[in-house]
N, C-alpha and C. Protein backbone atom coordinates (compact mmCIF):
# COMPACT_ATOMS: atom_id res chain seq x y z
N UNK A 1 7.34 -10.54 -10.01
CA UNK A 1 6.18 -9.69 -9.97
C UNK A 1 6.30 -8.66 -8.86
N UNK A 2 6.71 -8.74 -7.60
CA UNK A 2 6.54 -8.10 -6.39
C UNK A 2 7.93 -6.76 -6.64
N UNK A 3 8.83 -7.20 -7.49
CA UNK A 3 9.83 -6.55 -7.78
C UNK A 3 9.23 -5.22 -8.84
N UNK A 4 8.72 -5.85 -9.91
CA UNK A 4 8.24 -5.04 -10.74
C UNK A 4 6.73 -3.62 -10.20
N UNK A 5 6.20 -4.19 -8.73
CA UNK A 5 5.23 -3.04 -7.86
C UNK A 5 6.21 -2.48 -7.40
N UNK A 6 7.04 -3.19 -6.47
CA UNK A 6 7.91 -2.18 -5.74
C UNK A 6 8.68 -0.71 -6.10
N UNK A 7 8.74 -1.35 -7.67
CA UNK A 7 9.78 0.31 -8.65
C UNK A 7 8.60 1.14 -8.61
N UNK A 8 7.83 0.97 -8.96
CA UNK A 8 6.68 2.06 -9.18
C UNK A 8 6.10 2.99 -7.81
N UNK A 9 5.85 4.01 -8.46
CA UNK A 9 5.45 5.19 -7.29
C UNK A 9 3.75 4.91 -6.96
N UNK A 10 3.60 4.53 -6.11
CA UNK A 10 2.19 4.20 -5.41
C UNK A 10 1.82 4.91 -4.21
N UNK A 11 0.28 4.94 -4.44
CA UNK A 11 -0.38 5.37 -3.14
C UNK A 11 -0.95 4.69 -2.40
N UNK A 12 -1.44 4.62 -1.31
CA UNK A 12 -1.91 4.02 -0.19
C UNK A 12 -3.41 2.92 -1.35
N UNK A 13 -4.30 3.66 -1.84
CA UNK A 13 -5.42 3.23 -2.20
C UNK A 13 -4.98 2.55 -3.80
N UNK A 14 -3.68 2.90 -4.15
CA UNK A 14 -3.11 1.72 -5.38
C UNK A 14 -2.90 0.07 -4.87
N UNK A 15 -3.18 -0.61 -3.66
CA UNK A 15 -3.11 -1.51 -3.27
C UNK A 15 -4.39 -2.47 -2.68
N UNK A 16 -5.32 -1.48 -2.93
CA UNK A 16 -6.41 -2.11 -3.21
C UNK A 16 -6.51 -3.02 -3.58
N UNK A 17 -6.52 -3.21 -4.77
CA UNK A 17 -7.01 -4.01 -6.45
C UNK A 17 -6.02 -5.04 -5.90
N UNK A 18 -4.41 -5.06 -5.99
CA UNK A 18 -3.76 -6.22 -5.63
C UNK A 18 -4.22 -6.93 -4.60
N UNK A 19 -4.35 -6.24 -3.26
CA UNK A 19 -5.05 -6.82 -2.19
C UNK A 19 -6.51 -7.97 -2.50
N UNK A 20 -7.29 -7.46 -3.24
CA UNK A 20 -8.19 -8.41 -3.52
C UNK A 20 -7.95 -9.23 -4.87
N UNK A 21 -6.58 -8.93 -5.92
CA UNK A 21 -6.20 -9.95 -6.09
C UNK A 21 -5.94 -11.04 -5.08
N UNK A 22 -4.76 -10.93 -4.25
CA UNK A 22 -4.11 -12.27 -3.83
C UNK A 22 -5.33 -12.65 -3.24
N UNK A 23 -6.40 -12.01 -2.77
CA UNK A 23 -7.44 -12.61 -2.13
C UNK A 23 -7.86 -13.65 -2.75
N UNK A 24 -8.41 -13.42 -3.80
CA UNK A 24 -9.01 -14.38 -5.43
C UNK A 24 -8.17 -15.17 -5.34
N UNK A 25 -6.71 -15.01 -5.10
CA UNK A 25 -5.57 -16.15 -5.79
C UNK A 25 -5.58 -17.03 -4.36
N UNK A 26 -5.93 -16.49 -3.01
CA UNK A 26 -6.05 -17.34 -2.19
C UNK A 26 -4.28 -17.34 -1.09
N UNK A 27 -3.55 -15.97 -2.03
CA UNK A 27 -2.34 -15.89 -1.25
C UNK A 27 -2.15 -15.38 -0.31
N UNK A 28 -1.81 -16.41 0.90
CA UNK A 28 -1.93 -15.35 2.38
C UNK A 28 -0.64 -14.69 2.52
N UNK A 29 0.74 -14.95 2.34
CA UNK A 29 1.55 -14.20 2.42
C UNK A 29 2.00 -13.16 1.34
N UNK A 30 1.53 -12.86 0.29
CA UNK A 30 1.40 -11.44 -0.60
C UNK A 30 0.19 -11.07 0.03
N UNK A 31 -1.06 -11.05 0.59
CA UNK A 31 -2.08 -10.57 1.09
C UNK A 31 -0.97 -9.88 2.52
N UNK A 32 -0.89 -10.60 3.36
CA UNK A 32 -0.39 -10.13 4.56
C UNK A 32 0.87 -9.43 4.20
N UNK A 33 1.56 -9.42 3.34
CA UNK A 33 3.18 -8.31 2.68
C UNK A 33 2.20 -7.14 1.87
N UNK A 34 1.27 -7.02 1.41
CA UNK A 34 0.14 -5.69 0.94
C UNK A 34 -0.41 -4.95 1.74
N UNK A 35 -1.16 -5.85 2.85
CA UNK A 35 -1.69 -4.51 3.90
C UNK A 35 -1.05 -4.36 4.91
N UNK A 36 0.59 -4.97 5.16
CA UNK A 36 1.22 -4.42 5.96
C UNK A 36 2.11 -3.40 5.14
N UNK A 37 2.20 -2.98 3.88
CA UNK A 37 2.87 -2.34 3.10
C UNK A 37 1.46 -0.98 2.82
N UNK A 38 0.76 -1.59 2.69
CA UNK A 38 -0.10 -0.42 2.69
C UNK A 38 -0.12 0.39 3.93
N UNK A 39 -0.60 -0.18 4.73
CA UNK A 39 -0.52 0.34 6.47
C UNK A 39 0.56 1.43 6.36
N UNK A 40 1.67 1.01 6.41
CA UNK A 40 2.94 2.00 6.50
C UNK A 40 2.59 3.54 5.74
N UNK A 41 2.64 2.89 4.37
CA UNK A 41 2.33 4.02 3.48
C UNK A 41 1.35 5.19 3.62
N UNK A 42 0.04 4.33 3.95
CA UNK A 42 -1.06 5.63 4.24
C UNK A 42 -0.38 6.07 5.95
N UNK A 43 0.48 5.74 6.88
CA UNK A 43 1.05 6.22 7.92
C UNK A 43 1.76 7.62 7.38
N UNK A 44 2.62 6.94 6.68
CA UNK A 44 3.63 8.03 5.79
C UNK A 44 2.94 9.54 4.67
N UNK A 45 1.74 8.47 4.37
CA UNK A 45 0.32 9.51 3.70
C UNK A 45 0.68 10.85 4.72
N UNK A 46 0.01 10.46 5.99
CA UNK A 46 -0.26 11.13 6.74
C UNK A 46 0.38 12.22 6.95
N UNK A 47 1.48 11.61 7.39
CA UNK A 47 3.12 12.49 8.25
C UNK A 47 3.42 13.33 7.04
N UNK A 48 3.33 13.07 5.91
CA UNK A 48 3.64 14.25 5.28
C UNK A 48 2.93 15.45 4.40
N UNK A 49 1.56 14.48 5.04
CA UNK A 49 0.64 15.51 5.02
C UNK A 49 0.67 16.71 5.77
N UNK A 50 0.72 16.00 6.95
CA UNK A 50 0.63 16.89 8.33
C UNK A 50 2.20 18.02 7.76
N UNK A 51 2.99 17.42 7.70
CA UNK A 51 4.46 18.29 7.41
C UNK A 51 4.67 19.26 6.64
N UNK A 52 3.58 19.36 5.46
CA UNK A 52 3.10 19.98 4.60
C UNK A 52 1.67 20.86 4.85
N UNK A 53 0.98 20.90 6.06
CA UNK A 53 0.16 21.82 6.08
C UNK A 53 -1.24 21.55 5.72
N UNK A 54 -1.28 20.39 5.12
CA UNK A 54 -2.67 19.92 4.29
C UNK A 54 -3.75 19.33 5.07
N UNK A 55 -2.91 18.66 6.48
CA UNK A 55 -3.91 18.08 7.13
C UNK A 55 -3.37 18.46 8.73
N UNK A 56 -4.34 18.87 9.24
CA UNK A 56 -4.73 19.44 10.52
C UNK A 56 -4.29 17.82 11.97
């Protein structure tokens, strides 16, 4: 399963919904591998926002 998210092109707020999956499922280590994978991403959001002009 974690193989089959990883191929796909995602955004920061596409990890939502999984996030409160594993919640429901009660999984702390896919919970804690999601919002440390999210974290990064909306970081990376950022930086290439900024690199691109879009955000101040």
């Amino acid at each position: 399963m974690s193989e089959f998210k990883e191929r796909m092109m995602m955004c920061s707020e596409d990890y939502d919904e999984m996030i409160h999956m594993a919640l429901a499922m009660k999984d702390k280590e896919w919970f804690e591998e999601l919002v440390t994978k999210q974290k990064r991403l909306r970081e990376l959001e950022i930086e290439m926002r900024r690199e691109l002009g879009v955000l101040d």
